[in-house]
Protein backbone atom coordinates (compact mmCIF):
# COMPACT_ATOMS: atom_id res chain seq x y z
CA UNK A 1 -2.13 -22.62 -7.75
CA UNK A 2 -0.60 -20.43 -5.20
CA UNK A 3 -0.49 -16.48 -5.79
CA UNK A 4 2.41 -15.05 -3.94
CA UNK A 5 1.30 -11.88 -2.62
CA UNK A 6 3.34 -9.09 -0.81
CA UNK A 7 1.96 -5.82 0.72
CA UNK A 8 3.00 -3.22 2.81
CA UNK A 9 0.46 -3.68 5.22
CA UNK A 10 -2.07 -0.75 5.08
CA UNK A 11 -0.23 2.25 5.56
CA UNK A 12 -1.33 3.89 2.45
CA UNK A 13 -1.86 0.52 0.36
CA UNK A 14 -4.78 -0.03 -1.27
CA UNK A 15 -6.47 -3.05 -2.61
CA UNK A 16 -10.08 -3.86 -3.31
CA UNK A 17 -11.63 -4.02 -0.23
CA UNK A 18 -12.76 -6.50 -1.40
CA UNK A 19 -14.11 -9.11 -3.62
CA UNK A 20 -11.84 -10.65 -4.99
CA UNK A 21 -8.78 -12.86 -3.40
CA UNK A 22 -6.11 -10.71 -3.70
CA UNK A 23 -6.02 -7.38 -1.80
CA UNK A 24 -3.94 -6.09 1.86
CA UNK A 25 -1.37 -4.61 3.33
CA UNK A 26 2.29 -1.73 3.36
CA UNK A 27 3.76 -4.18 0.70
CA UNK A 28 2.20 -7.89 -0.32
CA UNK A 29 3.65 -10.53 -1.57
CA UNK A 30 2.16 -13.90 -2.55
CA UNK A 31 5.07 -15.77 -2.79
CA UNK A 32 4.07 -18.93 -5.07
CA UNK A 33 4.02 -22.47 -4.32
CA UNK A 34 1.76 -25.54 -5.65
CA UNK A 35 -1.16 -26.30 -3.41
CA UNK A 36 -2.65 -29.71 -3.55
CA UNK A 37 0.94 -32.11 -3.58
CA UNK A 38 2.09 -34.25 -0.97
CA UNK A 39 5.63 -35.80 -2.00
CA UNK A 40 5.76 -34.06 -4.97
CA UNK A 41 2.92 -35.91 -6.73
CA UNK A 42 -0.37 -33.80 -7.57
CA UNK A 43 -3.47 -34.74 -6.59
CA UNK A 44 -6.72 -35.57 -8.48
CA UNK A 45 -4.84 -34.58 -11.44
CA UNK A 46 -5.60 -31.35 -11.37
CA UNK A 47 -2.65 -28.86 -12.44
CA UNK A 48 -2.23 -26.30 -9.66
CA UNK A 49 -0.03 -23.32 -10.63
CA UNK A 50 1.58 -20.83 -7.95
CA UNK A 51 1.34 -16.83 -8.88
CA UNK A 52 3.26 -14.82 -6.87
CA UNK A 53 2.70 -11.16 -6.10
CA UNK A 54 4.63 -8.65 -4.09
CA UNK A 55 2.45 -6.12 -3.14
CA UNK A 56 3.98 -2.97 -1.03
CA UNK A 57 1.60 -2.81 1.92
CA UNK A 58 2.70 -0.29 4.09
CA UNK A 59 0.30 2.32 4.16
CA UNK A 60 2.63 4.76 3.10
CA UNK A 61 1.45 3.49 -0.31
CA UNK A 62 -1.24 5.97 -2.10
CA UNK A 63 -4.36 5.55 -3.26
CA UNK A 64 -3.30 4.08 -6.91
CA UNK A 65 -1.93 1.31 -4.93
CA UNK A 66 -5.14 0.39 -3.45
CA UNK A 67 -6.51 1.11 -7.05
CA UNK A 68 -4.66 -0.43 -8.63
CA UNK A 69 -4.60 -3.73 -6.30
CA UNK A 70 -8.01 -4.76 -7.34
CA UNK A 71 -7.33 -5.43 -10.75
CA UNK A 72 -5.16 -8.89 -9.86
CA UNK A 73 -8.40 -9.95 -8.29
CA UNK A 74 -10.60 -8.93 -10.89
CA UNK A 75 -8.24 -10.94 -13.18
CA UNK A 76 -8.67 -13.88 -10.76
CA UNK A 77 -11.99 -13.72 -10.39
CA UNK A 78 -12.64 -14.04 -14.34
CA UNK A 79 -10.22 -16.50 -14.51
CA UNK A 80 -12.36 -19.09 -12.22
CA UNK A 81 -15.48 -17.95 -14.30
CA UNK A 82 -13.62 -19.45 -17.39
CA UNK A 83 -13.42 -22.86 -18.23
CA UNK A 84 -9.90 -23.15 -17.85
CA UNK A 85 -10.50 -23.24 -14.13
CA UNK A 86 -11.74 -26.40 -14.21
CA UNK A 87 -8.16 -28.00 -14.68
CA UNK A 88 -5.76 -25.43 -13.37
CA UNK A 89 -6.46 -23.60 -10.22
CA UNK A 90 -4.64 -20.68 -8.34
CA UNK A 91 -4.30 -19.92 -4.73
CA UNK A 92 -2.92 -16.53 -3.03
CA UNK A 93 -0.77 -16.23 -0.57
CA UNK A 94 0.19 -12.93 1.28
CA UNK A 95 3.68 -12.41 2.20
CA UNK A 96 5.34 -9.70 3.96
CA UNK A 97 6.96 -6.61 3.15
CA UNK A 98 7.66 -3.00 4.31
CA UNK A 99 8.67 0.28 1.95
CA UNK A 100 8.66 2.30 4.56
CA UNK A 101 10.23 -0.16 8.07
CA UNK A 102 11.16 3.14 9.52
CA UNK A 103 8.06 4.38 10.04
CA UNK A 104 6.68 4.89 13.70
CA UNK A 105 4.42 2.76 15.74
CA UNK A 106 2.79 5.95 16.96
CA UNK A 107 2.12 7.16 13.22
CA UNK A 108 1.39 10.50 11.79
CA UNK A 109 -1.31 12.37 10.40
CA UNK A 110 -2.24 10.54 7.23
CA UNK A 111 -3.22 13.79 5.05
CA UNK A 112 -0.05 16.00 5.81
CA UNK A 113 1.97 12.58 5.24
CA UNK A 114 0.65 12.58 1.90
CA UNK A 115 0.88 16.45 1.10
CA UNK A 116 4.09 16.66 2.44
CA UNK A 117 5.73 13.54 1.19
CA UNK A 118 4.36 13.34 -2.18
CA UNK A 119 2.85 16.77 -2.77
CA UNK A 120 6.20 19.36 -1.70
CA UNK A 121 3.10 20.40 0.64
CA UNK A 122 1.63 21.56 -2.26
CA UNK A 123 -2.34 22.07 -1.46
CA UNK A 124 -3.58 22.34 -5.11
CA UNK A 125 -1.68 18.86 -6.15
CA UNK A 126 -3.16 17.36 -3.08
CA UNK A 127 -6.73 18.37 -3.40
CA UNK A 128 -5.97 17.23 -7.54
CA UNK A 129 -4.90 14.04 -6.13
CA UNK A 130 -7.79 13.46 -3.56
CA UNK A 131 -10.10 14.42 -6.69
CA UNK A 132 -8.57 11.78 -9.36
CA UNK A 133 -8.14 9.11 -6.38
CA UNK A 134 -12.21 9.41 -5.11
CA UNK A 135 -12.85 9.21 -8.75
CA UNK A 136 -10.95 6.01 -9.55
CA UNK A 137 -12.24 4.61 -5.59
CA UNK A 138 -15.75 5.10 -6.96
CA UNK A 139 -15.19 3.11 -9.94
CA UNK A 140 -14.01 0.37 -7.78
CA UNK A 141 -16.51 0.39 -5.10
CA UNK A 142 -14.04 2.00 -2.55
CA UNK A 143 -15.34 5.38 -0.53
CA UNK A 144 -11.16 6.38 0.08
CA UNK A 145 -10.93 8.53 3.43
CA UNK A 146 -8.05 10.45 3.29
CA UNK A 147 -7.73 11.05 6.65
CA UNK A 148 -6.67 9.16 10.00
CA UNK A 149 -3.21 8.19 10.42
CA UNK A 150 -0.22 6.65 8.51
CA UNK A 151 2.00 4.33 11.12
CA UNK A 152 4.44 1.32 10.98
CA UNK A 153 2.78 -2.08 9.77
CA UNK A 154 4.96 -4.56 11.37
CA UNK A 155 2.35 -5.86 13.75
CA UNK A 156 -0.42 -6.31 10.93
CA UNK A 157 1.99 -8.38 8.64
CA UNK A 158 2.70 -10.41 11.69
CA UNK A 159 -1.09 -10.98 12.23
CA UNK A 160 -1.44 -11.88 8.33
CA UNK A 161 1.62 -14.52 8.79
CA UNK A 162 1.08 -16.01 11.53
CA UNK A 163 -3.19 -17.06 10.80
CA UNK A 164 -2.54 -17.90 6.97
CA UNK A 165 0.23 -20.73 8.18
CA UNK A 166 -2.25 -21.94 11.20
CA UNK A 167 -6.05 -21.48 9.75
CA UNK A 168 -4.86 -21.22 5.74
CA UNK A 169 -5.52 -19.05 2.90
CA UNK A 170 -9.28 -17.87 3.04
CA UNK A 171 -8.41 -16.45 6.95
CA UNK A 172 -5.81 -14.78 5.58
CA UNK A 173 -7.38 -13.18 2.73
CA UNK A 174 -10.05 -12.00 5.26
CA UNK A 175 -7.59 -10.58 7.34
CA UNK A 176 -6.02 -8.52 4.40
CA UNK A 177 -9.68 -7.22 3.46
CA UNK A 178 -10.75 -6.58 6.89
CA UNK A 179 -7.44 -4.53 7.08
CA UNK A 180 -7.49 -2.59 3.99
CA UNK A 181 -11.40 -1.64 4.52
CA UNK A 182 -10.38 -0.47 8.24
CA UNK A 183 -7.33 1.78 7.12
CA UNK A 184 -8.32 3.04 3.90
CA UNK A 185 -12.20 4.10 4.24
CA UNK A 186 -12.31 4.20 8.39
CA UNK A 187 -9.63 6.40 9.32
CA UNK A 188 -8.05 2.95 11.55
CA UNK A 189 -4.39 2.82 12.58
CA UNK A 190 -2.88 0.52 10.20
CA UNK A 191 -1.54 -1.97 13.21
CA UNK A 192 -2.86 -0.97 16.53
CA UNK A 193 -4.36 -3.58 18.69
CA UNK A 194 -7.82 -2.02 18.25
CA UNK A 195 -7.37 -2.60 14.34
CA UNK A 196 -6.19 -6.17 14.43
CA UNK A 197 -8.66 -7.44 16.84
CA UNK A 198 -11.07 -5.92 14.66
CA UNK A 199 -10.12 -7.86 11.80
CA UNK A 200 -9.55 -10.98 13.64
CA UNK A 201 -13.54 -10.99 14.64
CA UNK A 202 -13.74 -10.20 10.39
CA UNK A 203 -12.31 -13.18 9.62
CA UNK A 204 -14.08 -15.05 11.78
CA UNK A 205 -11.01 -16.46 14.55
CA UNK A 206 -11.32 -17.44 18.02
CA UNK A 207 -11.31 -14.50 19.97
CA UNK A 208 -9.17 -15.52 23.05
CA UNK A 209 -6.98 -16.76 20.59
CA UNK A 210 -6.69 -13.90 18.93
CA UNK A 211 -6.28 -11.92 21.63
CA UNK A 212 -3.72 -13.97 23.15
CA UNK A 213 -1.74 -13.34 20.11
CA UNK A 214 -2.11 -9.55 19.78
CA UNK A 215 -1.12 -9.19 22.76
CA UNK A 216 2.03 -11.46 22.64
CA UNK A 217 4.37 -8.75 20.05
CA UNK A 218 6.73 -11.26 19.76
CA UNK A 219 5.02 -14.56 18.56
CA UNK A 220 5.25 -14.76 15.17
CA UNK A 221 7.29 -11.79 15.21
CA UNK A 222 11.14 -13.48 13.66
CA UNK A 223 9.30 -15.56 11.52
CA UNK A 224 7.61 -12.35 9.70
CA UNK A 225 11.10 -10.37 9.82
CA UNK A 226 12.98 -13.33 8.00
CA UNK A 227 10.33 -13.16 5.33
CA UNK A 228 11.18 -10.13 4.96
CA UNK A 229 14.28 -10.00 4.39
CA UNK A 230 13.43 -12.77 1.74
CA UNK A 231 11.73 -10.56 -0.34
CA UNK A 232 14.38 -8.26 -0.02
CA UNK A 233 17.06 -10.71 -1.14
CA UNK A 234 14.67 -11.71 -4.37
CA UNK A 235 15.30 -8.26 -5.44
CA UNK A 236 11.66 -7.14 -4.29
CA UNK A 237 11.76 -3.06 -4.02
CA UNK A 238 8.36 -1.83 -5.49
CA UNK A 239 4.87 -2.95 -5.74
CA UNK A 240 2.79 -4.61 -7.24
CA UNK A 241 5.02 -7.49 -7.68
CA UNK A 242 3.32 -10.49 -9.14
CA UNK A 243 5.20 -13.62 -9.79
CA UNK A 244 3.17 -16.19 -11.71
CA UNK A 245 4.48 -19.99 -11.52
CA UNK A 246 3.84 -22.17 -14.13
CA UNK A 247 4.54 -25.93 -14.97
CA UNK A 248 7.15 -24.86 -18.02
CA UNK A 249 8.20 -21.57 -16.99
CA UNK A 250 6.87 -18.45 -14.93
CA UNK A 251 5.99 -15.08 -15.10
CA UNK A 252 6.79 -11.84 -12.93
CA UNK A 253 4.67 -9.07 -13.29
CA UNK A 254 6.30 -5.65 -12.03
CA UNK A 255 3.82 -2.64 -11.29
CA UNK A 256 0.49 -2.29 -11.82
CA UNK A 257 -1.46 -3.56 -14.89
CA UNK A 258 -4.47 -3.96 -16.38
CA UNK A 259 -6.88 -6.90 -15.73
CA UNK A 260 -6.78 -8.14 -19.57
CA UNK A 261 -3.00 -8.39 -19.12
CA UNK A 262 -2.80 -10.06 -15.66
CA UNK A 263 -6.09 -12.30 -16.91
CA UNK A 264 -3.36 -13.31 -20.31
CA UNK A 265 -0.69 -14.43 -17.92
CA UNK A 266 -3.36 -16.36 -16.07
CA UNK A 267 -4.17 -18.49 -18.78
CA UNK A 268 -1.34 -19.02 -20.52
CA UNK A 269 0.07 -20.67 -17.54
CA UNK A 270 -3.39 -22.59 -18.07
CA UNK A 271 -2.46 -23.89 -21.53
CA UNK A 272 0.92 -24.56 -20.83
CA UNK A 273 -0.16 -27.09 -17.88
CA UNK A 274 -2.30 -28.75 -20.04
């Protein structure tokens, strides 16, 4: 089963840094597909479903976001604990996209991007927010850092993209929590060389590949744009965005929700395979 995932690469997205197979970047999206056919036919019989979630993962998402995004992979990760898993099986893939594509490369102070932009530079509803958002990080096993900067994600979608089609799913979901973990608790430019390389070495790739590719802005670079613009085109214009594809019908899941309801979705496309 294939979870379509799409973030807005770490610009103020936040996911569980992780755990669990779901979590990074500006926007997400797991755009679904079945794993485990060739020609159509499925192999040792085993049902496998595609979820897909959009996740915003542009670091210009808040703290909620990065909340909030652990609960998908909570939902997962009780899922495969249940016996259900034994015949139906999911998979998540990260796809691209960007709330904020304006943003700079050179980014901006991440605090007064927050006060300003969501707060009317309002100090009291900023040191409220920091408050309720270290609270809920706690409760998740994330130590936020609200400080650092707040920059275009382009280049860290392209990284994500380009290593989930060549080394597959697990790289990728490194990537994402490599990514997340450097932006959101180390004060790391969302998409600067320095950053990527970083979570390259996290996930375990060949360093002169990676560096090759880092370096090279453009590989890669078309193939993430068209993506997209995909998610664009399927109507995609908040996160999370979970779409959920099952062998009678699917399910889309629009903004954040709670594990029990994202863990109901999970198995009913379960029983319906059977």
């Amino acid at each position: 089963m294939l979870v379509h995932f799409e973030a807005a690469c770490l610009m103020l997205v936040e996911r569980d840094i992780r755990t669990m197979r779901f979590k990074k970047g500006d926007r997400i999206s797991y755009q679904g597909a079945r794993d485990e056919k060739v020609d159509n036919t499925i192999l040792r019989s085993t049902v496998s479903q595609s979820i897909q979630a959009d996740f915003a993962m542009n670091m210009f998402h808040d703290s909620d976001s990065a909340h909030r995004s652990v609960l998908l992979p909570l939902s997962l990760r009780q899922y495969r604990s249940s016996p259900m898993s034994k015949d139906v099986s999911f998979t998540v893939k990260f796809f691209p996209y960007q709330l904020y594509p304006e943003a700079s490369m050179e980014g901006e102070d991440k605090y007064e991007w927050y006060k300003k932009t969501k707060y009317n530079d309002s100090q009291e509803m900023m040191d409220k927010y920091i408050t309720l958002m270290t609270t809920y990080g706690n409760q998740a096993g994330i130590n936020f850092d609200f400080h650092g900067q707040v920059a275009n994600t382009l280049h860290a979608h392209r990284l994500i993209q380009h290593f989930q089609e060549h080394l597959g799913p697990d790289t990728a979901d490194k990537l994402v929590n490599s990514l997340y973990t450097q932006y959101f608790t180390q004060r790391a430019h969302p998409s600067a060389s320095e950053t990527l390389l970083r979570a390259t070495h996290d996930a375990g790739i060949d360093s002169a590949t990676a560096e090759a590719f880092v370096a090279d802005e453009s590989e890669g670079l078309l193939d993430t744009k068209m993506l997209m613009r995909e998610q664009a085109s399927n109507g995609v214009d908040s996160v999370p965005h979970v779409f959920v594809e099952g062998k009678r019908r699917d399910f889309t899941l629009v903004g954040a929700k709670e594990v029990a309801e994202y863990l109901k979705t999970l198995e009913a496309v379960a029983k319906e395979a059977s």
